[in-house]
C-alpha atoms as a PDB file:
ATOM      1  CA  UNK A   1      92.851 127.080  86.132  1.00  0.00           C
ATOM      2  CA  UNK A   2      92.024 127.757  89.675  1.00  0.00           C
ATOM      3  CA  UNK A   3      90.324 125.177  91.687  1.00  0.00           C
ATOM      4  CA  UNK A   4      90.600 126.208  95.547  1.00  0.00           C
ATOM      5  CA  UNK A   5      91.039 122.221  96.572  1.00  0.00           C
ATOM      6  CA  UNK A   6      94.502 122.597  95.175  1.00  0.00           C
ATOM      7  CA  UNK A   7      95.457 125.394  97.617  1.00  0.00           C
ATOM      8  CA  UNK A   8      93.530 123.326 100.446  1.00  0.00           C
ATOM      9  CA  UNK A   9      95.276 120.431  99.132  1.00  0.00           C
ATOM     10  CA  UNK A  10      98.878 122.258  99.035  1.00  0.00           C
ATOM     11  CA  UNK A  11      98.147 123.243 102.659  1.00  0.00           C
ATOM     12  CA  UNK A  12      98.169 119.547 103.969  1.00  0.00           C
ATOM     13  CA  UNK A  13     100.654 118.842 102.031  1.00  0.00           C
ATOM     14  CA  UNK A  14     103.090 121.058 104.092  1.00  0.00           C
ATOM     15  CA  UNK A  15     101.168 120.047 107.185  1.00  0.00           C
ATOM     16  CA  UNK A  16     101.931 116.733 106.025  1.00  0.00           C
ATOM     17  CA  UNK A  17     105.751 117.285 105.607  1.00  0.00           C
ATOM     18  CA  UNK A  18     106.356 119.254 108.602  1.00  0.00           C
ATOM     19  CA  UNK A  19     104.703 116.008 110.405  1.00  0.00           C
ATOM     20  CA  UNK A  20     106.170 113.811 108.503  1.00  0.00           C
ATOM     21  CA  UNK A  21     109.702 115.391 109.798  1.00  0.00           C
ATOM     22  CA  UNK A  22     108.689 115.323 113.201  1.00  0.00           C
ATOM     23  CA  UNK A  23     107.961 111.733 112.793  1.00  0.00           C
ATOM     24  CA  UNK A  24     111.222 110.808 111.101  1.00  0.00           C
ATOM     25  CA  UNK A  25     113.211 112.926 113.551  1.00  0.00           C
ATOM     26  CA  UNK A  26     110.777 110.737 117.097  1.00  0.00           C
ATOM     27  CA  UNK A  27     111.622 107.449 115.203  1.00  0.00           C
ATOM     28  CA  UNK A  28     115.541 107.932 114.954  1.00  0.00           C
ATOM     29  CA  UNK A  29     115.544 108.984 118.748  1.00  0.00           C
ATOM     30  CA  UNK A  30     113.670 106.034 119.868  1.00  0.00           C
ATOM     31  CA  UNK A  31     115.722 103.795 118.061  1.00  0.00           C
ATOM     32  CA  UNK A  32     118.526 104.555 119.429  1.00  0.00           C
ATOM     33  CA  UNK A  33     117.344 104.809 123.174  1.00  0.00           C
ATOM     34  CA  UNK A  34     116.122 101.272 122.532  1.00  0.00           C
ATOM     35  CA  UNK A  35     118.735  99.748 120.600  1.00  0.00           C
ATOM     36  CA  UNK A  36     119.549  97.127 122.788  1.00  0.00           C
ATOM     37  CA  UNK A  37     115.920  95.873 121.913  1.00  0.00           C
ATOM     38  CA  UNK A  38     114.413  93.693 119.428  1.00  0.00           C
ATOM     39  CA  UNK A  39     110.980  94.427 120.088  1.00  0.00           C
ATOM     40  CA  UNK A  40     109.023  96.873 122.298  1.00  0.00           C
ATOM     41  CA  UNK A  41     105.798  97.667 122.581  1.00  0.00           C
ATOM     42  CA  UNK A  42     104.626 101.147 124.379  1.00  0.00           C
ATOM     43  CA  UNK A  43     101.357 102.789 124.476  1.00  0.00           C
ATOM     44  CA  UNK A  44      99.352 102.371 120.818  1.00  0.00           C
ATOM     45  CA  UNK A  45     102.705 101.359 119.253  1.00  0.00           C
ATOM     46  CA  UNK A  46     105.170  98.593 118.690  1.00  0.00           C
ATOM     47  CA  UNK A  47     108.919  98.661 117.462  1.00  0.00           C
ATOM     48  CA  UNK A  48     110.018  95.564 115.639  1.00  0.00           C
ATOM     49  CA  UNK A  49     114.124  95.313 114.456  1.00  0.00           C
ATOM     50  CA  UNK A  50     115.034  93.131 112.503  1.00  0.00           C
ATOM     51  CA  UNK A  51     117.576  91.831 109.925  1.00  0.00           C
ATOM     52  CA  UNK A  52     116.494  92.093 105.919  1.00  0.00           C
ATOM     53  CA  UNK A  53     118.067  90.328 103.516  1.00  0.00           C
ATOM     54  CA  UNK A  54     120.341  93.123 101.255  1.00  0.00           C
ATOM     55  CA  UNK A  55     119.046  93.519  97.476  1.00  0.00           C
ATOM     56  CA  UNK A  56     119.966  92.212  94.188  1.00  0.00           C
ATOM     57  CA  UNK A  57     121.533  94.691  91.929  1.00  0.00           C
ATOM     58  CA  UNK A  58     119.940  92.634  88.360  1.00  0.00           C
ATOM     59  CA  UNK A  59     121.033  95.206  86.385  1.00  0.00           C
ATOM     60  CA  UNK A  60     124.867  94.778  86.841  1.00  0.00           C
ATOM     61  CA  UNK A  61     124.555  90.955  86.763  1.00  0.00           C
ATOM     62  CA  UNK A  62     126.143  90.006  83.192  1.00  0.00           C
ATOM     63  CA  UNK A  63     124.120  86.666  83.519  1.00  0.00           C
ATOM     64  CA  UNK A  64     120.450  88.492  83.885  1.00  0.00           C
ATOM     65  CA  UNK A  65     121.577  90.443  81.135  1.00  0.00           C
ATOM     66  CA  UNK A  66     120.574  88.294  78.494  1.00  0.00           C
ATOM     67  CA  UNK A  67     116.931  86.968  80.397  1.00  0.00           C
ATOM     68  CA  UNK A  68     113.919  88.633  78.909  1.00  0.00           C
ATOM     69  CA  UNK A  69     112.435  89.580  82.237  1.00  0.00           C
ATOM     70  CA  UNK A  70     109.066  91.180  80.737  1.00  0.00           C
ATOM     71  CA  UNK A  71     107.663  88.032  81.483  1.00  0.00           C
ATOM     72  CA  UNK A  72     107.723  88.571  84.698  1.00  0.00           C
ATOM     73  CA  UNK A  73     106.702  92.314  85.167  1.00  0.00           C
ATOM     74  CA  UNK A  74     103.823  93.421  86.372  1.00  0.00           C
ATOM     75  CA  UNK A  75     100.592  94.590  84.809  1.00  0.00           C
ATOM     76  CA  UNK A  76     100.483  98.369  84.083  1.00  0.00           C
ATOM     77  CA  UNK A  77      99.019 100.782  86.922  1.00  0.00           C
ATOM     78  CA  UNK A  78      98.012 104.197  86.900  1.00  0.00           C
ATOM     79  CA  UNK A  79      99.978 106.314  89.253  1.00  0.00           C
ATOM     80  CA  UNK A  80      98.381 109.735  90.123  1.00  0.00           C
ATOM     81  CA  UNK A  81     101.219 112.211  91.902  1.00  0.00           C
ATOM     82  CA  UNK A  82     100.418 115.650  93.144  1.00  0.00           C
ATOM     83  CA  UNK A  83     103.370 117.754  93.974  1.00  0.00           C
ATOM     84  CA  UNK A  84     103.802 120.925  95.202  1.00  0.00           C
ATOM     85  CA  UNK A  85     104.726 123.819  93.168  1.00  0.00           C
ATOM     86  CA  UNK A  86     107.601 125.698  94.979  1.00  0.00           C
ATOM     87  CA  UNK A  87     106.404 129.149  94.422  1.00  0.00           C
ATOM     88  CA  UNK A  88     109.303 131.898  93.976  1.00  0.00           C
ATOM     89  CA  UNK A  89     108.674 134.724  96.406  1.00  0.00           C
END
């Protein structure tokens, strides 16, 4: 099948990584120039840190074990996922 919206779409998705990076890379450099800060707030854009409670590993609990915890799941979703194709050159 070839639908050009998947190449246009493949295109942003690169652009979108390559930002994405970039982003990642600004982030990490601004949090550690303001570490000594809990908040700051510069230009369009605010920095919040704070302390989050750690997770619950349920599935290595011997006592959760032997709950039935559909009860308590969610209602189905549909997830749609494009990926890139990593094309061999």
């Amino acid at each position: 099948m070839n639908d050009p919206e998947f190449d246009e779409l493949y295109r942003l998705k690169l652009l979108s990584d390559s930002a994405s990076a970039a982003y990642d890379e600004l982030k990490k450099n601004l949090d550690k120039r303001y570490a000594d800060q809990q908040r700051i707030r510069a230009g369009s854009m605010q920095m919040y840190r704070s302390l989050v409670k750690g997770s619950i590993p349920y599935s290595t609990l011997k006592e959760v074990k032997s709950l039935d915890l559909e009860k308590y799941r969610a209602k189905p979703r549909l997830q749609v996922t494009f990926k890139p194709i990593k094309i061999k050159e």
